[in-house]
N, C-alpha and C. Protein backbone atom coordinates (compact mmCIF):
# COMPACT_ATOMS: atom_id res chain seq x y z
N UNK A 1 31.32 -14.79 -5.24
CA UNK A 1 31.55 -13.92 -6.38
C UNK A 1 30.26 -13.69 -7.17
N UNK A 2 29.72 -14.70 -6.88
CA UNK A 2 28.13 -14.98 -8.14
C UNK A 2 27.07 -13.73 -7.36
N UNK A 3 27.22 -13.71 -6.20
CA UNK A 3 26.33 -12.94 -5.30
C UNK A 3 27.05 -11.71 -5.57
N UNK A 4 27.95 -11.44 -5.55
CA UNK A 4 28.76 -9.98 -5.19
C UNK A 4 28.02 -9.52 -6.93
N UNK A 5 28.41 -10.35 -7.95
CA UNK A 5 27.74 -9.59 -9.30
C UNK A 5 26.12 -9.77 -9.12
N UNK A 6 24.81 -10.26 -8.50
CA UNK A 6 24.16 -10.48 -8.91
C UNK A 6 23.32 -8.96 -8.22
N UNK A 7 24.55 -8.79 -6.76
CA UNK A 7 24.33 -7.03 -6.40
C UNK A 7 24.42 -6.10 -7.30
N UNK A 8 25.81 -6.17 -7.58
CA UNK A 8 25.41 -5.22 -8.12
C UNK A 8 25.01 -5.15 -9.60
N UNK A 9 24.17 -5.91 -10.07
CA UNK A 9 23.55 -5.91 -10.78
C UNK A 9 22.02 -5.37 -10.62
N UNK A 10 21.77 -5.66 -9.60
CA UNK A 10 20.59 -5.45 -8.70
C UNK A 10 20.22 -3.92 -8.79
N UNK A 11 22.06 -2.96 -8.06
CA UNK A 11 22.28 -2.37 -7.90
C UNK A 11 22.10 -1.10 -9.22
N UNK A 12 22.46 -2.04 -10.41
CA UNK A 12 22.29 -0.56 -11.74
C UNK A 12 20.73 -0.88 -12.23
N UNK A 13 20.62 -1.75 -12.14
CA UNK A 13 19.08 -1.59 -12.39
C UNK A 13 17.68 -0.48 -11.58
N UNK A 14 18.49 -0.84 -10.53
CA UNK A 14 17.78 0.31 -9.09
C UNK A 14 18.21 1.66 -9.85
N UNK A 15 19.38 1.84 -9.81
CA UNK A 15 19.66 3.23 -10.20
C UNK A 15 19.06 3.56 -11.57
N UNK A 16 19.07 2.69 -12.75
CA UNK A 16 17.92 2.96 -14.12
C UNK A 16 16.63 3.45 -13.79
N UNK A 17 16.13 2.33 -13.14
CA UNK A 17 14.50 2.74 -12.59
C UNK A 17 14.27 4.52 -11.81
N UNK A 18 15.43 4.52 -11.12
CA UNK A 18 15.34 5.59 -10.34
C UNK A 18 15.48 7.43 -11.83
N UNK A 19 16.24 6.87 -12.42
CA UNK A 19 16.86 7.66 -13.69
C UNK A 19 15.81 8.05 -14.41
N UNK A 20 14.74 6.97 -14.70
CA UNK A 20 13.98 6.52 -15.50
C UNK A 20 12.85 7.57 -14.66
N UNK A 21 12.28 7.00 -13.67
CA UNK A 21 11.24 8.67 -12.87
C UNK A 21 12.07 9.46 -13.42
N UNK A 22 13.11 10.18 -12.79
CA UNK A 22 13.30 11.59 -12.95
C UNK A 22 13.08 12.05 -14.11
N UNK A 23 13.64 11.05 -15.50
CA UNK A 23 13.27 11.87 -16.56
C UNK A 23 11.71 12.18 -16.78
N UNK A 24 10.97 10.86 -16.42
CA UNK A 24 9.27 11.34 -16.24
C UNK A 24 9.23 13.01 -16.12
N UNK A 25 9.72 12.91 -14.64
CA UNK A 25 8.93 14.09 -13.54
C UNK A 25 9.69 15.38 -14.19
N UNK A 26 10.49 15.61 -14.98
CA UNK A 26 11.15 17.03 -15.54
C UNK A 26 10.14 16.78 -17.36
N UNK A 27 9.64 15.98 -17.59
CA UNK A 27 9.21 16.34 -18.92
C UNK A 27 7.91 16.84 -19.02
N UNK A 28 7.47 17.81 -19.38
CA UNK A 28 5.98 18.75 -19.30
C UNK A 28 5.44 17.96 -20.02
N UNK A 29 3.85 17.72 -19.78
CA UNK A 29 2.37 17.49 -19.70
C UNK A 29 2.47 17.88 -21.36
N UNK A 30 2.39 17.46 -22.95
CA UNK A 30 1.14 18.17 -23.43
C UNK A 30 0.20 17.63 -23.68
N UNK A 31 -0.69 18.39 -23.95
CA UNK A 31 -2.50 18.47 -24.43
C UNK A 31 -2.80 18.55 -25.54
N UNK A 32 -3.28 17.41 -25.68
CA UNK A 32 -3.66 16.61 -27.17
C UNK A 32 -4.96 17.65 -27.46
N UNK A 33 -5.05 18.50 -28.40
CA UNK A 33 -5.54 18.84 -29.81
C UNK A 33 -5.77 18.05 -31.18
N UNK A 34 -6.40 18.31 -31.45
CA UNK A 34 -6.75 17.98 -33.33
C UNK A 34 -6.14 18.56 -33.86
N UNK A 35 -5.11 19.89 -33.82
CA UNK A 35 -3.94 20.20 -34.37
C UNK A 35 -2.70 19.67 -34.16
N UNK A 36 -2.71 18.89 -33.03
CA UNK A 36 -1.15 18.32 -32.36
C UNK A 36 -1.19 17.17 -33.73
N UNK A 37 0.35 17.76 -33.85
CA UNK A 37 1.27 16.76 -35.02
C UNK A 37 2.29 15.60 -33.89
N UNK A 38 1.45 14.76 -34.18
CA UNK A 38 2.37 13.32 -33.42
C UNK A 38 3.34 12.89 -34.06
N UNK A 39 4.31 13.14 -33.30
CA UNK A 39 5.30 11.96 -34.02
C UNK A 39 5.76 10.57 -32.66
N UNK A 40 5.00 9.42 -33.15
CA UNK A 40 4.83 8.68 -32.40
C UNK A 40 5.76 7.37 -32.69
N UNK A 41 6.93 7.31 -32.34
CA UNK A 41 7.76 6.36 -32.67
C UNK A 41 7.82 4.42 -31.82
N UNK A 42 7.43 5.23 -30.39
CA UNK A 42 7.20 3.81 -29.77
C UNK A 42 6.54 4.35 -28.48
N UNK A 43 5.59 3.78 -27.99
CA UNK A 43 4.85 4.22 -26.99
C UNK A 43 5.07 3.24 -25.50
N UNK A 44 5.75 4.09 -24.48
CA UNK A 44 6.63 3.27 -23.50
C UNK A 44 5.48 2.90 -22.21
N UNK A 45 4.15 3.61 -21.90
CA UNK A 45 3.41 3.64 -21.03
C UNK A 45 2.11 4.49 -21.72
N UNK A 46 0.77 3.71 -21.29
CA UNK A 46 -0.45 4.41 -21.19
C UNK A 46 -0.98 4.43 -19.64
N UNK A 47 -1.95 5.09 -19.33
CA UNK A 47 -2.19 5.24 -18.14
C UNK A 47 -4.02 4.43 -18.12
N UNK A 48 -4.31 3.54 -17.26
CA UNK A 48 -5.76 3.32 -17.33
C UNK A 48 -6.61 4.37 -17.14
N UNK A 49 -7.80 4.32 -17.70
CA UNK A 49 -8.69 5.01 -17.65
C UNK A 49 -9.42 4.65 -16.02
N UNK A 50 -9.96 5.44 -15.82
CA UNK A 50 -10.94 5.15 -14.46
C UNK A 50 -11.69 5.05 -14.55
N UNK A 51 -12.18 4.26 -13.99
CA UNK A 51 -13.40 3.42 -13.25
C UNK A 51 -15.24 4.52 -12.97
N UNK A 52 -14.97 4.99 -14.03
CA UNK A 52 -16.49 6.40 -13.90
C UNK A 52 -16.57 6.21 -15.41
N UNK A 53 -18.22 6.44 -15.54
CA UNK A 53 -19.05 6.50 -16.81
C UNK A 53 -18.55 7.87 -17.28
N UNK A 54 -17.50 8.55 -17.49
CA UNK A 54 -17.44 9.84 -17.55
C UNK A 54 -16.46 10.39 -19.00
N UNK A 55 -16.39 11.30 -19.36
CA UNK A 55 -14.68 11.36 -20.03
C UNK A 55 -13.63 12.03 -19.05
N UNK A 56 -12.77 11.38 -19.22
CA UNK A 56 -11.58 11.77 -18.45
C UNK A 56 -10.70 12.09 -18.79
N UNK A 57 -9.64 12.06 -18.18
CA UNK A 57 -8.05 12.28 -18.77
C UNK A 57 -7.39 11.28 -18.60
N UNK A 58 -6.59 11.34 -19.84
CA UNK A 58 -5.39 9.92 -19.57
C UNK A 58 -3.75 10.32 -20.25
N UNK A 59 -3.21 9.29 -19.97
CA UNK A 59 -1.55 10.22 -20.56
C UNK A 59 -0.88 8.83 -20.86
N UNK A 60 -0.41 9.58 -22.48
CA UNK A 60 0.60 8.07 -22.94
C UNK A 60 1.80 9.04 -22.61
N UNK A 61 2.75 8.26 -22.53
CA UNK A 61 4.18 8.46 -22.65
C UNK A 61 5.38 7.44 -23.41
N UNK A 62 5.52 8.34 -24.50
CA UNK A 62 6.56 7.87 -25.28
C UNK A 62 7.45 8.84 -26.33
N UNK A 63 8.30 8.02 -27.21
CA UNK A 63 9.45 8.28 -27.48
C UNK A 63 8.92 8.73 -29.32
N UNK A 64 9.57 10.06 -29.64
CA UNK A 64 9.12 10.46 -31.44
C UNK A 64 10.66 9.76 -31.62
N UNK A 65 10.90 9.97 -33.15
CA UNK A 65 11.52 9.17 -33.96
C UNK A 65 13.01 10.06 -33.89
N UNK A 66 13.44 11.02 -32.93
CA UNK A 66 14.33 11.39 -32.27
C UNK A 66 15.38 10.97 -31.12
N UNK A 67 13.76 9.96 -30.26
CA UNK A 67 14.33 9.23 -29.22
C UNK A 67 14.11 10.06 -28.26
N UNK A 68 13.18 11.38 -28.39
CA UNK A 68 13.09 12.26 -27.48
C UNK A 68 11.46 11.67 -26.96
N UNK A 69 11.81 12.02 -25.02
CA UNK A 69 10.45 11.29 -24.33
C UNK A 69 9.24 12.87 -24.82
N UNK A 70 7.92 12.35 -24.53
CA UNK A 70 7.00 13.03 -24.43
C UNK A 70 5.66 12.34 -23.61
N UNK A 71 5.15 13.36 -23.17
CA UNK A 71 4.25 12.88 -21.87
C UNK A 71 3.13 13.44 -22.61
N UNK A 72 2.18 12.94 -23.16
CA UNK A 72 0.70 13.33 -23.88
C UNK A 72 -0.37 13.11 -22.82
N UNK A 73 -1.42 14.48 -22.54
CA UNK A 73 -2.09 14.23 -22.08
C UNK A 73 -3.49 14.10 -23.23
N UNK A 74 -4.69 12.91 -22.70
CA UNK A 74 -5.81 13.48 -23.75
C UNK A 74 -7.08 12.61 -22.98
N UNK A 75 -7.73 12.93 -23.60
CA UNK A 75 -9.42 12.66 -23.27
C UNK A 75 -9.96 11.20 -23.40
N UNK A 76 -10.40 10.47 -22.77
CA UNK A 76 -11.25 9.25 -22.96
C UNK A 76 -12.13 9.08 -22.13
N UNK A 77 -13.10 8.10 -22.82
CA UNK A 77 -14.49 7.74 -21.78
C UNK A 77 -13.84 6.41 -21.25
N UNK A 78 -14.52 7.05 -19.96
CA UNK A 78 -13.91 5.77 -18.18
C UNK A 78 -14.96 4.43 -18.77
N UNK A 79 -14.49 3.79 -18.08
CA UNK A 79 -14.63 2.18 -18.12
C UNK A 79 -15.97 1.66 -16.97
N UNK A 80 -16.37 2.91 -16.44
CA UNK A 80 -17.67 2.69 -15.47
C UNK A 80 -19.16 2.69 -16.31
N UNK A 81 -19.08 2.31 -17.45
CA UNK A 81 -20.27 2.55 -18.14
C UNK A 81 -20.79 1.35 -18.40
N UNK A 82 -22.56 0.93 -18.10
CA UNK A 82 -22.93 -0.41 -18.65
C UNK A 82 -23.80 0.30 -19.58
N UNK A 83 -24.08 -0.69 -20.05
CA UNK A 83 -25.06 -0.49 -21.41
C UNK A 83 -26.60 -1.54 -20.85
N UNK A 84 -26.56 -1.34 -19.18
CA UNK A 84 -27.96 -2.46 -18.99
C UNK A 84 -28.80 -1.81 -18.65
């Protein structure tokens, strides 16, 4: 019985995770401006920067004070830079 719940337990979690992409992959990209008004309630994922002396792109994704997701894209300098 302990096994039969620990499936399907297994089982709704798989299906969350799976739930959890799709809403990703249907929510549009935006592009952070110095005019963009954030409303930044809890921030669920950042993305690392890469590995180049460069500026790049990076994307947080999280939730405004609606509970509605948003996928921010914006600019940072990569993590390939020494100072020697």
């Amino acid at each position: 019985m302990k096994c039969l719940i620990a499936l399907a337990l297994i089982g709704f979690s798989t299906l969350a995770a799976a739930d959890e992409l799709k809403v990703a992959q249907q929510l549009e990209v935006e592009h952070y401006t110095y005019a963009t008004d954030l409303d930044i309630a809890k921030v669920i994922s950042v993305s690392p920067a890469a590995d180049v002396c460069d500026v790049v792109p990076a994307q947080m994704t999280y939730e405004d004070h609606q509970g509605q997701r948003h996928i921010l894209e914006y600019r940072v300098m990569g993590n390939g830079c020494s100072n020697g």
